[in-house]
Protein backbone atom coordinates (compact mmCIF):
# COMPACT_ATOMS: atom_id res chain seq x y z
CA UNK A 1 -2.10 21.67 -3.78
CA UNK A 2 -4.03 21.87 -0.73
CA UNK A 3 -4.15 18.65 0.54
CA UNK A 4 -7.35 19.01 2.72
CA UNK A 5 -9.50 21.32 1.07
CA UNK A 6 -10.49 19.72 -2.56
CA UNK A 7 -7.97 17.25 -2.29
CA UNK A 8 -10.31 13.81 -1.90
CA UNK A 9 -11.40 14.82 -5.39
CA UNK A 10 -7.98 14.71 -6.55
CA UNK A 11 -7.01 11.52 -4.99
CA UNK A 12 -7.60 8.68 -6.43
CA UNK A 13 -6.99 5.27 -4.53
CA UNK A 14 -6.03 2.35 -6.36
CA UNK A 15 -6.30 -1.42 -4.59
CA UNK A 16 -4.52 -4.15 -6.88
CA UNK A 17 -5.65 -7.61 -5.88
CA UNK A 18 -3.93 -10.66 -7.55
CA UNK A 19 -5.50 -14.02 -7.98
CA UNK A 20 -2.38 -15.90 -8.32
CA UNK A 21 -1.25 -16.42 -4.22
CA UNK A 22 0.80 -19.82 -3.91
CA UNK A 23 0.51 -19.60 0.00
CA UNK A 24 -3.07 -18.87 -0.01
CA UNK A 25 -5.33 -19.74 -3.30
CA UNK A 26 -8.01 -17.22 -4.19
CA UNK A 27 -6.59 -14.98 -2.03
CA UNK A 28 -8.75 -12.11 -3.17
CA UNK A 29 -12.20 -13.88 -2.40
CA UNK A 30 -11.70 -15.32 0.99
CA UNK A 31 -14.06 -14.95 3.19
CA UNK A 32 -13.51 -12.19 6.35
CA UNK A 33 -16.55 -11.99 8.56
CA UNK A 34 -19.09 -12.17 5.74
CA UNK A 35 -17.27 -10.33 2.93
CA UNK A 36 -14.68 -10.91 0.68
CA UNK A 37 -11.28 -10.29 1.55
CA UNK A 38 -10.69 -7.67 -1.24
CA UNK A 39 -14.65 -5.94 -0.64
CA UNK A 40 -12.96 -5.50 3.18
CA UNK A 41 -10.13 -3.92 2.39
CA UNK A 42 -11.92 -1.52 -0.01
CA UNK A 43 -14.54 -1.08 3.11
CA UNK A 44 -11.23 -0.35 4.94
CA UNK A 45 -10.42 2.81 2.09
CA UNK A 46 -13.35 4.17 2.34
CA UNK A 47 -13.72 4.49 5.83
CA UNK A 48 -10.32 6.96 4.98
CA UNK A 49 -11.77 9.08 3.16
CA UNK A 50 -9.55 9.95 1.09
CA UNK A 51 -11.03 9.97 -2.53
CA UNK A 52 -12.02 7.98 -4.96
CA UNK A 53 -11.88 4.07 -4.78
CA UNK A 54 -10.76 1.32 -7.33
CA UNK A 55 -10.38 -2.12 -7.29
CA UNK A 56 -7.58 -3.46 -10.33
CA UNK A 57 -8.51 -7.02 -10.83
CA UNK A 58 -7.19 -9.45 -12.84
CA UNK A 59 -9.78 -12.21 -12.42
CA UNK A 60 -13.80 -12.25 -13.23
CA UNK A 61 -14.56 -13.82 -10.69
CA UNK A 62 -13.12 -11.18 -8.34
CA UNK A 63 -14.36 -8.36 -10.61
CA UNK A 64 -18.13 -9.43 -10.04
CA UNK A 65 -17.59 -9.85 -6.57
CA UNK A 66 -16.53 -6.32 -6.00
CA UNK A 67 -18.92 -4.64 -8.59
CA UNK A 68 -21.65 -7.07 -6.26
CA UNK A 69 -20.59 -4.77 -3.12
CA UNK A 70 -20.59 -1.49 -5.00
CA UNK A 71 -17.26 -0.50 -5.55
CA UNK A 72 -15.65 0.67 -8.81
CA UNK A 73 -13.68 -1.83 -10.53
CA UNK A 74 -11.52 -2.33 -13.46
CA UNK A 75 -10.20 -5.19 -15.31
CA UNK A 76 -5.91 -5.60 -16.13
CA UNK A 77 -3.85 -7.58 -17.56
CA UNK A 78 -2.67 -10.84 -15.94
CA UNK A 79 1.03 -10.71 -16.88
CA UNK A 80 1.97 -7.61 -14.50
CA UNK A 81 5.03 -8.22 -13.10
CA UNK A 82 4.37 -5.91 -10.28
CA UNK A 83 1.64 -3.99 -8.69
CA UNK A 84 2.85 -0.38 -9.81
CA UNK A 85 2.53 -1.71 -13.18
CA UNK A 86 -0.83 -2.60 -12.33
CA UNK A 87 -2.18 0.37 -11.12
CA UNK A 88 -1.05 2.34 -13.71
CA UNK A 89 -2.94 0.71 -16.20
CA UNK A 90 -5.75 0.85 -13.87
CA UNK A 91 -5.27 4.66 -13.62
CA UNK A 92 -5.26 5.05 -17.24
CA UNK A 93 -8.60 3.31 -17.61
CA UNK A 94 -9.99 4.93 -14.84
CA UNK A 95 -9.03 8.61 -15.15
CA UNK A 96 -7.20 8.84 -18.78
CA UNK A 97 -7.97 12.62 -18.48
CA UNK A 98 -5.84 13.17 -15.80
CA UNK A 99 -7.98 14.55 -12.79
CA UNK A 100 -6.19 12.96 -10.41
CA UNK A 101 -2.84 14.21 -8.97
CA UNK A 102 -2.12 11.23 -5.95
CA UNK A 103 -2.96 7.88 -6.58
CA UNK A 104 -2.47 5.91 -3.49
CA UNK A 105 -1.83 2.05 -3.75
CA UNK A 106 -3.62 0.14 -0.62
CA UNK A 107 -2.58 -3.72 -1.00
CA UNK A 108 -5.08 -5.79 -1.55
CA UNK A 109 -4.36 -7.93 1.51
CA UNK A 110 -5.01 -5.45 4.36
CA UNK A 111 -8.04 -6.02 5.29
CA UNK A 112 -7.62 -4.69 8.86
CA UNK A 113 -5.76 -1.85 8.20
CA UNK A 114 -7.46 1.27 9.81
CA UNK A 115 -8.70 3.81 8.10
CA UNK A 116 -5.92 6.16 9.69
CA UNK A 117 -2.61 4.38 8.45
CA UNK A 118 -4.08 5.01 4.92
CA UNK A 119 -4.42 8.90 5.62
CA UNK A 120 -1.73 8.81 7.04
CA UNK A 121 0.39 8.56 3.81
CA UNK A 122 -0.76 11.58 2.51
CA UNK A 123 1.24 13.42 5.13
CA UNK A 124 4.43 14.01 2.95
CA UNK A 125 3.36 14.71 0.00
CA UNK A 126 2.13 18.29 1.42
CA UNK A 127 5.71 18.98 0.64
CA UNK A 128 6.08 19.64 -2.97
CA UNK A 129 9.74 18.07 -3.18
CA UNK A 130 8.45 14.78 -1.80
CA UNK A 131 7.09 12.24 -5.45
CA UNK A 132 6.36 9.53 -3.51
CA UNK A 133 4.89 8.84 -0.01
CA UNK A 134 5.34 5.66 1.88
CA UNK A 135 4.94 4.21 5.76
CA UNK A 136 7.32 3.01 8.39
CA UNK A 137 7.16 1.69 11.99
CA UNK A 138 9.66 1.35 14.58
CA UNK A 139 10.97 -1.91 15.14
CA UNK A 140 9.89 -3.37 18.62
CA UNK A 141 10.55 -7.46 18.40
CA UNK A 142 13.82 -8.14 18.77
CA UNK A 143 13.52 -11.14 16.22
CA UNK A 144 12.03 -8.48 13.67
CA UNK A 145 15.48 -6.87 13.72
CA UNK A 146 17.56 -9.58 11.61
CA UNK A 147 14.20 -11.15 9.42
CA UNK A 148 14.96 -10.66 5.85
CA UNK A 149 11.20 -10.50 5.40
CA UNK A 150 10.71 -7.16 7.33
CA UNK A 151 12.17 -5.10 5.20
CA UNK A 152 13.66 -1.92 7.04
CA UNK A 153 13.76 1.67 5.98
CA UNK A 154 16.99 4.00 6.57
CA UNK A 155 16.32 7.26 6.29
CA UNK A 156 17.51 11.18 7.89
CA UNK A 157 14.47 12.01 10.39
CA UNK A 158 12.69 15.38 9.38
CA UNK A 159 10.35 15.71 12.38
CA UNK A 160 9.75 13.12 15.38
CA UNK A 161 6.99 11.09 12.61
CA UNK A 162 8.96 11.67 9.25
CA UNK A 163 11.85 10.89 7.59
CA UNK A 164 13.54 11.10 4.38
CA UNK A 165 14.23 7.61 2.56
CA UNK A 166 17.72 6.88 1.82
CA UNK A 167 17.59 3.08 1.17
CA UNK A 168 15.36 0.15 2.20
CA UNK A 169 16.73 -3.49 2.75
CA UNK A 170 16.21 -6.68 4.03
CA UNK A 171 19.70 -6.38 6.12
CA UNK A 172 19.84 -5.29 9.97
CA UNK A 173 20.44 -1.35 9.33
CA UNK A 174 21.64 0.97 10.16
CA UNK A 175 24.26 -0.11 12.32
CA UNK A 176 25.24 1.21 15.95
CA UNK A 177 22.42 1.68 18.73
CA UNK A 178 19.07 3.25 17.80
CA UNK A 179 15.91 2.63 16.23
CA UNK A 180 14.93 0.58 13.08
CA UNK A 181 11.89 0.81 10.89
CA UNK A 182 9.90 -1.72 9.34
CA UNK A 183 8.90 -0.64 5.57
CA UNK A 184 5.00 -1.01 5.26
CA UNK A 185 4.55 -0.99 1.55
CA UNK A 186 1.33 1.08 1.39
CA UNK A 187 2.68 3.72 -1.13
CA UNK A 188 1.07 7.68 -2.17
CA UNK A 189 2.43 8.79 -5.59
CA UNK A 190 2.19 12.30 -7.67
CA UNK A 191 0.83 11.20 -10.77
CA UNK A 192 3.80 12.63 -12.29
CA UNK A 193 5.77 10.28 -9.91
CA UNK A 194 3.95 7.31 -10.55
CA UNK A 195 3.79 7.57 -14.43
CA UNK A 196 8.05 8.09 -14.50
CA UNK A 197 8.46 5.23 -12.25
CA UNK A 198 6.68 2.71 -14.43
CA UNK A 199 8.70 4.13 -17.62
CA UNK A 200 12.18 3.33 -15.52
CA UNK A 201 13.51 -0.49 -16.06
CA UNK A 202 14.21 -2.60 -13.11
CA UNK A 203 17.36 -1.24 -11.38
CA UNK A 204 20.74 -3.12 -10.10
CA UNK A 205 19.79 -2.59 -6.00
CA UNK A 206 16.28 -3.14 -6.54
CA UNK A 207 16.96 -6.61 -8.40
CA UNK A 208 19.40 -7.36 -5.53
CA UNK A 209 17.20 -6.61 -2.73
CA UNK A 210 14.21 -7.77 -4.43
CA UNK A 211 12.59 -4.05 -3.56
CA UNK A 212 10.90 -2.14 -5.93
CA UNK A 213 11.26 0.79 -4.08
CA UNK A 214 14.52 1.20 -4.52
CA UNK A 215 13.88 1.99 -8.02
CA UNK A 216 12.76 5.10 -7.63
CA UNK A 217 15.22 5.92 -5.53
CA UNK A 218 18.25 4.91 -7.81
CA UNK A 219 16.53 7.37 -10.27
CA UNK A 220 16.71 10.35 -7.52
CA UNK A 221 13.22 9.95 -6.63
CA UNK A 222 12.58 11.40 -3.20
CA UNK A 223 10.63 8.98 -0.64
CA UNK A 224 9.40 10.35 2.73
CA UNK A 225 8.06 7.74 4.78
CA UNK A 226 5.62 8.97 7.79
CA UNK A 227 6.27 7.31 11.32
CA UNK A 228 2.58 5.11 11.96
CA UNK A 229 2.27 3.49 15.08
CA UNK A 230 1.35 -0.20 14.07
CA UNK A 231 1.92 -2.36 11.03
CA UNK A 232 -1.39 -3.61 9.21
CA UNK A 233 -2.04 -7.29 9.31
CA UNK A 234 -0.70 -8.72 5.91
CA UNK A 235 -2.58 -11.64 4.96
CA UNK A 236 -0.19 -13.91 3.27
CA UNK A 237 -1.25 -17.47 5.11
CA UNK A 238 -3.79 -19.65 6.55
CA UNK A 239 -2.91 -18.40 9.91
CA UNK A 240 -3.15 -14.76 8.98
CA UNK A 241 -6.30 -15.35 7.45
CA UNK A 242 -7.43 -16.52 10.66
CA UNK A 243 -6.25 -13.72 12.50
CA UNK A 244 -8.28 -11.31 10.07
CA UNK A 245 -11.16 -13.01 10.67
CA UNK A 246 -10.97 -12.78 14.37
CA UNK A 247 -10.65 -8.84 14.31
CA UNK A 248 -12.78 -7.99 11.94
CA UNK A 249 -15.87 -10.25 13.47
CA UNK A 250 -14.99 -8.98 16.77
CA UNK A 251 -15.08 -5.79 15.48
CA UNK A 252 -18.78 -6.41 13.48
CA UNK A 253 -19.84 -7.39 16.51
CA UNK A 254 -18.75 -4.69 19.05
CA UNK A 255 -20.08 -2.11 15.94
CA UNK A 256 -23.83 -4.40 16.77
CA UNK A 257 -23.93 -3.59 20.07
């Protein structure tokens, strides 16, 4: 498939956004320079354009606030135990005849990320031995290096931004001098790739590491993860929250000038 002639109408991207946030209640609806925090992040896809944009909810009151801004929406279930799971039976709602071939998942707490990044996961899957596409970034703060929370990626470089996936974790790896990556879970499937992975039960590393990535590639799945050159701002706490809202007003009001 030709992933840049024809291929927006063949892509299909798919933004999960959970009510249920213990660090940061009604996560979905807080407010980021005017908007919602969920309409910003689906400003933030279609500024990629990429394809066709879908908000999975699991709340009303988040599903009226989307279909307010005029993006697609869909309702899910509310016992998902991850977001895969969620878009899938967003994808089956949205397109049960199958037009679309990639389905990229854009968290629905990434309200900054640029509209680059997103494209940017495309990148692998214009090889046909690639099922699903992910992002990486090389590890700069020392402190970043031993954080169980940045998860890292170790993989066999293909090209100076590519590599192959061989294993994510939340250890310091790979040993011995040289870079690290930091795993930015903003994932491109093949449909075909997506609708195995949600058939597969949780697997031994993946429960270990608490990473559903490595799922996929306990089953053989083939990950390429493309080299970006920042991380997008997770919102996750107060603090981020503030942050957000400092980038994206100064941004608003650079774009009014």
């Amino acid at each position: 498939m030709d992933m840049n002639e024809g291929g927006a109408a063949k892509t299909l991207v798919l933004i999960p956004a959970r009510m249920a946030s213990t660090r940061l209640p009604d996560k979905p609806l807080a407010d980021i320079a005017g908007l919602p925090m969920i309409v910003q992040v689906a400003k933030r896809a279609q500024e990629a354009e990429v394809g066709r944009i879908i908000v999975a909810v699991d709340d009303q009151r988040v599903f009226d606030a989307v279909k307010a801004a005029g993006f697609e929406v869909v309702m899910t279930r509310g016992d998902h135990q991850s977001g895969s799971d969620r878009i899938y039976e967003a994808l089956t709602k949205v397109d049960p005849d199958g037009v679309a071939e990639i389905v990229i998942n854009v968290q629905g707490d990434l309200p900054t990320i640029d509209a680059q990044t997103i494209r940017a996961a495309l990148e692998p899957l214009k090889d046909p031995a690639v099922d699903i596409a992910t992002l990486t970034v090389e590890i700069e703060d020392e402190q970043e290096k031993t954080n169980p929370n940045v998860v890292k990626v170790i993989g066999s470089p293909l090209s100076e931004d590519r590599m192959r996936a061989l294993y994510f974790t939340r250890a310091t790896a790979p040993y011995g001098a040289g870079p690290l990556y930091h795993h930015i879970g903003l994932y491109a499937y093949r449909r075909a790739a997506l609708e195995r992975f949600v058939t597969l039960r949780p697997s031994t590393l993946e429960k270990r590491e608490s990473l559903e990535q490595l799922r996929a590639l306990e089953a053989s799945m083939r990950i390429d993860a493309q080299v970006v050159k920042t991380v997008p701002l997770g919102v996750d706490t107060p603090a981020d929250l503030e942050k957000a809202r400092r980038i994206l007003s100064a941004a608003s009001s650079n774009a009014g000038h």
